[in-house]
N, C-alpha and C. Protein backbone atom coordinates (compact mmCIF):
# COMPACT_ATOMS: atom_id res chain seq x y z
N UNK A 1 75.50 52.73 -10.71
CA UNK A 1 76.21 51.64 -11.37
C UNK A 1 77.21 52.25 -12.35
N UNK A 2 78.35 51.76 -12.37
CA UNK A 2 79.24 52.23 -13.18
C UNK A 2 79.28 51.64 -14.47
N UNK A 3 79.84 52.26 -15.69
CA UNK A 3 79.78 51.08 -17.04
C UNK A 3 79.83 50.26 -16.68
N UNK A 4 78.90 49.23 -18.23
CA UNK A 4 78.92 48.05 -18.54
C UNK A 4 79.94 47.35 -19.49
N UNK A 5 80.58 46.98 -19.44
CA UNK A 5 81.59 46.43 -20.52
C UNK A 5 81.09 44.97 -20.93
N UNK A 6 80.58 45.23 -22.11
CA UNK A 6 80.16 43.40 -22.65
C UNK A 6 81.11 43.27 -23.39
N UNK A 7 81.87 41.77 -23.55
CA UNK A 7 82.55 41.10 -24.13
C UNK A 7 81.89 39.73 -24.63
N UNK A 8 82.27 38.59 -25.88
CA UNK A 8 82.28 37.73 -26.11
C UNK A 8 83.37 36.88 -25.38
N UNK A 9 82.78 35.85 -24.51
CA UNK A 9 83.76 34.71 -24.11
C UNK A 9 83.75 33.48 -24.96
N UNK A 10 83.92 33.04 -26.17
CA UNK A 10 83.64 31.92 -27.18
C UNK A 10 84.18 30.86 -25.87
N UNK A 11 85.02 30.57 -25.59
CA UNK A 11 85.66 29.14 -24.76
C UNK A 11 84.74 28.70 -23.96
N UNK A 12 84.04 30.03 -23.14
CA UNK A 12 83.21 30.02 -22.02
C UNK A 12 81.75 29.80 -22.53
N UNK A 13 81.15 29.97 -24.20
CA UNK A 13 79.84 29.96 -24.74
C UNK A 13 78.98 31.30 -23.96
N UNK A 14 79.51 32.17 -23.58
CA UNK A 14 78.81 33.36 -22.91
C UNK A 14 79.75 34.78 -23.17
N UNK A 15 78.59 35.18 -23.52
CA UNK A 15 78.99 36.76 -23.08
C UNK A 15 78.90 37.32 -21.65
N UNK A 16 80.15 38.17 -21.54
CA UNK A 16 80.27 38.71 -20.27
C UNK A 16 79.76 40.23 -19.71
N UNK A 17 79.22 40.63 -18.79
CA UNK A 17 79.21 41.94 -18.61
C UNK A 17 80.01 42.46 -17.37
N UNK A 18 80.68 42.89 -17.88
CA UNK A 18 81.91 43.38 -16.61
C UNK A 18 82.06 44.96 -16.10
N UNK A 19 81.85 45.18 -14.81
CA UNK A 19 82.20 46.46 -14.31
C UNK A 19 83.80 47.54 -15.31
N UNK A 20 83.52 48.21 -14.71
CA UNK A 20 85.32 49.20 -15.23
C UNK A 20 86.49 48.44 -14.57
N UNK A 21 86.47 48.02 -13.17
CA UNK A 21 87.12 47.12 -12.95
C UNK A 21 87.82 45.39 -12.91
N UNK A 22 86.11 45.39 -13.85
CA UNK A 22 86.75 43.72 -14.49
C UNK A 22 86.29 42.52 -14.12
N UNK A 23 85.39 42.93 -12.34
CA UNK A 23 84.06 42.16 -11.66
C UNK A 23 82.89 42.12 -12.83
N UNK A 24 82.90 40.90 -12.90
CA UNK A 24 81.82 39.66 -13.54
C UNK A 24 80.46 40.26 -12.85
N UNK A 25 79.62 41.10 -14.06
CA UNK A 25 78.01 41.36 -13.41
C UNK A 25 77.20 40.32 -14.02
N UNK A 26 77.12 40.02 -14.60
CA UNK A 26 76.63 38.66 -15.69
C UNK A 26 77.05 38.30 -16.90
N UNK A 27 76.00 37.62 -17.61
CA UNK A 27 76.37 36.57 -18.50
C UNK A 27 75.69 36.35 -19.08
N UNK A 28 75.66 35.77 -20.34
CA UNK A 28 74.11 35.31 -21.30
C UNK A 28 74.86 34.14 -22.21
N UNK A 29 74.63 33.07 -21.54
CA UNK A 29 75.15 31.88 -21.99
C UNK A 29 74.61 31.33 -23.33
N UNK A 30 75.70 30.58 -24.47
CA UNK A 30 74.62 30.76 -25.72
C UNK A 30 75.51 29.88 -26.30
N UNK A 31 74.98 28.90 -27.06
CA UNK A 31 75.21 27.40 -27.77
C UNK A 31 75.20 28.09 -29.44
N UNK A 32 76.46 27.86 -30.28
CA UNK A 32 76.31 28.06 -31.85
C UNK A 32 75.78 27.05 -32.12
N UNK A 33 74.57 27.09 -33.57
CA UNK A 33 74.75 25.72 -34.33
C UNK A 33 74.54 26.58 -35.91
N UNK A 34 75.30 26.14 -36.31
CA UNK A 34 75.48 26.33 -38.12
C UNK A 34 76.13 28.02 -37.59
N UNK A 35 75.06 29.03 -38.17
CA UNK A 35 74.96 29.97 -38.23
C UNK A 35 74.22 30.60 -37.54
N UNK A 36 73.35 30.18 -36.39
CA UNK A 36 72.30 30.34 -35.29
C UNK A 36 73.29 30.49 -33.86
N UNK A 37 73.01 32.11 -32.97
CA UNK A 37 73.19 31.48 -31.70
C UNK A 37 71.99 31.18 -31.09
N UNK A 38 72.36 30.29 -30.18
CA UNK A 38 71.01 29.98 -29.19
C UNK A 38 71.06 30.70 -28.21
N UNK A 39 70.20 31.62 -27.36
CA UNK A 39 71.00 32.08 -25.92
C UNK A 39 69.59 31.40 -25.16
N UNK A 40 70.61 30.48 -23.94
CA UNK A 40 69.82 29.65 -23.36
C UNK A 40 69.52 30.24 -21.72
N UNK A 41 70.71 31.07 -21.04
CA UNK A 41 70.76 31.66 -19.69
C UNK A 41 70.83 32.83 -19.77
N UNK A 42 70.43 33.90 -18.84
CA UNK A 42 71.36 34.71 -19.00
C UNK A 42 71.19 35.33 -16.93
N UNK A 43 72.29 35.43 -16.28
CA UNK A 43 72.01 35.77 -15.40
C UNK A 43 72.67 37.26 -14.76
N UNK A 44 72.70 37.52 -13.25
CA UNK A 44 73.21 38.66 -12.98
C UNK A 44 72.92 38.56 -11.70
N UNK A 45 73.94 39.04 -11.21
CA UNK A 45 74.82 39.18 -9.85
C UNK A 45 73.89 40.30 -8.98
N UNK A 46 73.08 39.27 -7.94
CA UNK A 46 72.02 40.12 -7.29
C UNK A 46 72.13 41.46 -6.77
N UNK A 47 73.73 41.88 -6.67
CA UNK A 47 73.87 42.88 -6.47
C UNK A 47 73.99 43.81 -7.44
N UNK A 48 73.78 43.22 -8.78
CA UNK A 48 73.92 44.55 -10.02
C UNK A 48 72.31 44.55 -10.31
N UNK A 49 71.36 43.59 -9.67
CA UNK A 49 69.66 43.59 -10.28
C UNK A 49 69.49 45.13 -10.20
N UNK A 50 68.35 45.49 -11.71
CA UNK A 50 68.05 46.80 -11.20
C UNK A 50 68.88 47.55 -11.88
N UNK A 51 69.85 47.66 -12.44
CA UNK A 51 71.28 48.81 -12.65
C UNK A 51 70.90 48.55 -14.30
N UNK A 52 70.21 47.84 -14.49
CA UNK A 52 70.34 47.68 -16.48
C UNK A 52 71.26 47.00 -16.82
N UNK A 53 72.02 45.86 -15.90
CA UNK A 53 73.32 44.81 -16.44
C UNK A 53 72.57 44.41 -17.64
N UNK A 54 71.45 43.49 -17.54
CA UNK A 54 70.79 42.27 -18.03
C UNK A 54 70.50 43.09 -19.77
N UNK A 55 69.71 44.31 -19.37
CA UNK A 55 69.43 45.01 -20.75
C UNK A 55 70.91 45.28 -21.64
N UNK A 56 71.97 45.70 -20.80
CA UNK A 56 73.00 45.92 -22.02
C UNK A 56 73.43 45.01 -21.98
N UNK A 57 73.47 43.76 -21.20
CA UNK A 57 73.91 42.72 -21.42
C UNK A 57 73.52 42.43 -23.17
N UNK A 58 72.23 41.63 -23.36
CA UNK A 58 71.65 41.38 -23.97
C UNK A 58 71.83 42.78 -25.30
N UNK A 59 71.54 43.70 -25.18
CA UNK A 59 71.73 44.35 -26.38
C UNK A 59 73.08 44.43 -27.13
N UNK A 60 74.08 44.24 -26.05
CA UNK A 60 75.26 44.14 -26.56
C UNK A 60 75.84 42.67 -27.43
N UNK A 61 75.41 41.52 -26.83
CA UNK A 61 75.26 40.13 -27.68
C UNK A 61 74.49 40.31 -28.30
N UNK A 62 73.29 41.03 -28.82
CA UNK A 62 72.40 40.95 -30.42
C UNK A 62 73.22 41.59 -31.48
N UNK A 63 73.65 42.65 -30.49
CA UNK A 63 74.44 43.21 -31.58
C UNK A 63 75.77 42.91 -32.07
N UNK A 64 76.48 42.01 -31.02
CA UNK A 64 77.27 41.39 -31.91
C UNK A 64 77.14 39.99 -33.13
N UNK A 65 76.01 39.61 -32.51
CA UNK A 65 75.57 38.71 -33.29
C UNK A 65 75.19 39.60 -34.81
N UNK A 66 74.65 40.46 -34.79
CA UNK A 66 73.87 41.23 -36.22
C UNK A 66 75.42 41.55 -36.65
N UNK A 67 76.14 41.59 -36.35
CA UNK A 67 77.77 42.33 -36.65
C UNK A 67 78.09 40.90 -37.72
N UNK A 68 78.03 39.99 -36.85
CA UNK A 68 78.66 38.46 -37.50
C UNK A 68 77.60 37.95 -38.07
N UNK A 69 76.68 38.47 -39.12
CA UNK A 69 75.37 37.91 -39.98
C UNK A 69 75.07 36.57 -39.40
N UNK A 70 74.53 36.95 -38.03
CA UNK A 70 74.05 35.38 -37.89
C UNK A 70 72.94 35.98 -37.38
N UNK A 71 72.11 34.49 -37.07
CA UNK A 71 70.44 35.09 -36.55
C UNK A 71 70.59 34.43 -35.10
N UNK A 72 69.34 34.32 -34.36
CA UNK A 72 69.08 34.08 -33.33
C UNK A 72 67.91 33.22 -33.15
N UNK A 73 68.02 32.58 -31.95
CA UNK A 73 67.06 31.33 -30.99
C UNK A 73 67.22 31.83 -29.66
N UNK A 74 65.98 32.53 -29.39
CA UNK A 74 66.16 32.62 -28.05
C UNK A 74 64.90 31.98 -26.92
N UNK A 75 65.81 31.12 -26.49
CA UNK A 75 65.44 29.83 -25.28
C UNK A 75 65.43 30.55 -24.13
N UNK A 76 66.06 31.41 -23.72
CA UNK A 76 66.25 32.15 -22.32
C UNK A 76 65.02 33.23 -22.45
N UNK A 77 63.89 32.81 -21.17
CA UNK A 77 63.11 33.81 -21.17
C UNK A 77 63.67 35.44 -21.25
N UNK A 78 64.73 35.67 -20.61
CA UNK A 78 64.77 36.80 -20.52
C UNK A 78 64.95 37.32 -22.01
N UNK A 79 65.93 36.90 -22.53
CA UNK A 79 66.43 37.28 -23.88
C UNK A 79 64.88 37.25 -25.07
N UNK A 80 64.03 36.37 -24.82
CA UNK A 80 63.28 36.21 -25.45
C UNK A 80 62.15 37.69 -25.13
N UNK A 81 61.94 38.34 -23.87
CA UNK A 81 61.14 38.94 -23.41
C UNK A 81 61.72 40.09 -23.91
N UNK A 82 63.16 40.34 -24.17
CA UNK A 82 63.90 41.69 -24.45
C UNK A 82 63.61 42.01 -25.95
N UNK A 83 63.22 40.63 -27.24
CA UNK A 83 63.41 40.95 -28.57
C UNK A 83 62.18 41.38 -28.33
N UNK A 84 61.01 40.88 -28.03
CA UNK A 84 59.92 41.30 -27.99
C UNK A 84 59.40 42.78 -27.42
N UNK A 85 60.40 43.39 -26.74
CA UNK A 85 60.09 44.87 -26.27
C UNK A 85 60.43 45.74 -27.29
N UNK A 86 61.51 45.08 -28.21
CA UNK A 86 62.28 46.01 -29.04
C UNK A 86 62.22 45.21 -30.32
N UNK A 87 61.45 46.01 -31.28
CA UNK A 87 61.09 45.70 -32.52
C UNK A 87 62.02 45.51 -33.46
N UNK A 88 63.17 46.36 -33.10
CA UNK A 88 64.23 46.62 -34.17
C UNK A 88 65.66 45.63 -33.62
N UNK A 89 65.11 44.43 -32.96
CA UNK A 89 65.82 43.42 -32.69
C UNK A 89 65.25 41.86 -33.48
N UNK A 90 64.29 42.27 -33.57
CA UNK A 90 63.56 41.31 -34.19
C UNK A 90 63.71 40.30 -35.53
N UNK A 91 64.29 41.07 -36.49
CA UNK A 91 65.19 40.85 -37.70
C UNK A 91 66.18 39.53 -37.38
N UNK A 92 66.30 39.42 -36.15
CA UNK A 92 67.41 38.70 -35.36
C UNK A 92 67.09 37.26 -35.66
N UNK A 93 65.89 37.07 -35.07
CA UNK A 93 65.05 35.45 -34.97
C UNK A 93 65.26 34.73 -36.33
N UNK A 94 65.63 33.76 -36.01
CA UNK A 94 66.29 32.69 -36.64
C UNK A 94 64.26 32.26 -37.09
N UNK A 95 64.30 31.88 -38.69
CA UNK A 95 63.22 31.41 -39.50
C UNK A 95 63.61 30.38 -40.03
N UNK A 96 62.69 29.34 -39.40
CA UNK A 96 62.49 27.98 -39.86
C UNK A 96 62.05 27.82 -41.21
């Protein structure tokens, strides 16, 4: 698998993960409210399963989120299964 390039799509409510050439490997779709993102989807292009899209997907939107002092809600199993592997994402979760 060649780099991952994650970007923020605000118009689109998702972050993107894009090959070197600019093909769409996935996405982690995610709703603002106040100062909270929510990430509700996040998917990937059966032909990138396996290659680590989904992991830098996802590490790359926490970390832009920790960049822009906001916290997190995560609704999307996957995203939810990823803070929980990694402790030092955790800080992230949005407290009621």
């Amino acid at each position: 698998m060649t780099d991952v390039l994650v970007s923020d799509a605000p118009e689109a409510h998702r972050f993107e993960a894009r090959d070197e050439a600019g093909e769409l490997l996935g996405f982690a779709v995610y709703d603002v409210v106040g100062r909270t993102v929510v990430f509700t989807h996040t998917e990937v292009d059966p032909r990138a399963e396996g290659h680590g899209v989904a992991s830098t997907l996802v590490r790359e939107a926490l970390g832009a989120v920790r960049e822009s002092h906001r916290d997190v809600v995560a609704l999307c199993p996957y995203v939810k299964a990823w803070v929980a592997r990694h402790p030092d994402y955790q800080d992230l979760l949005h407290r009621a």
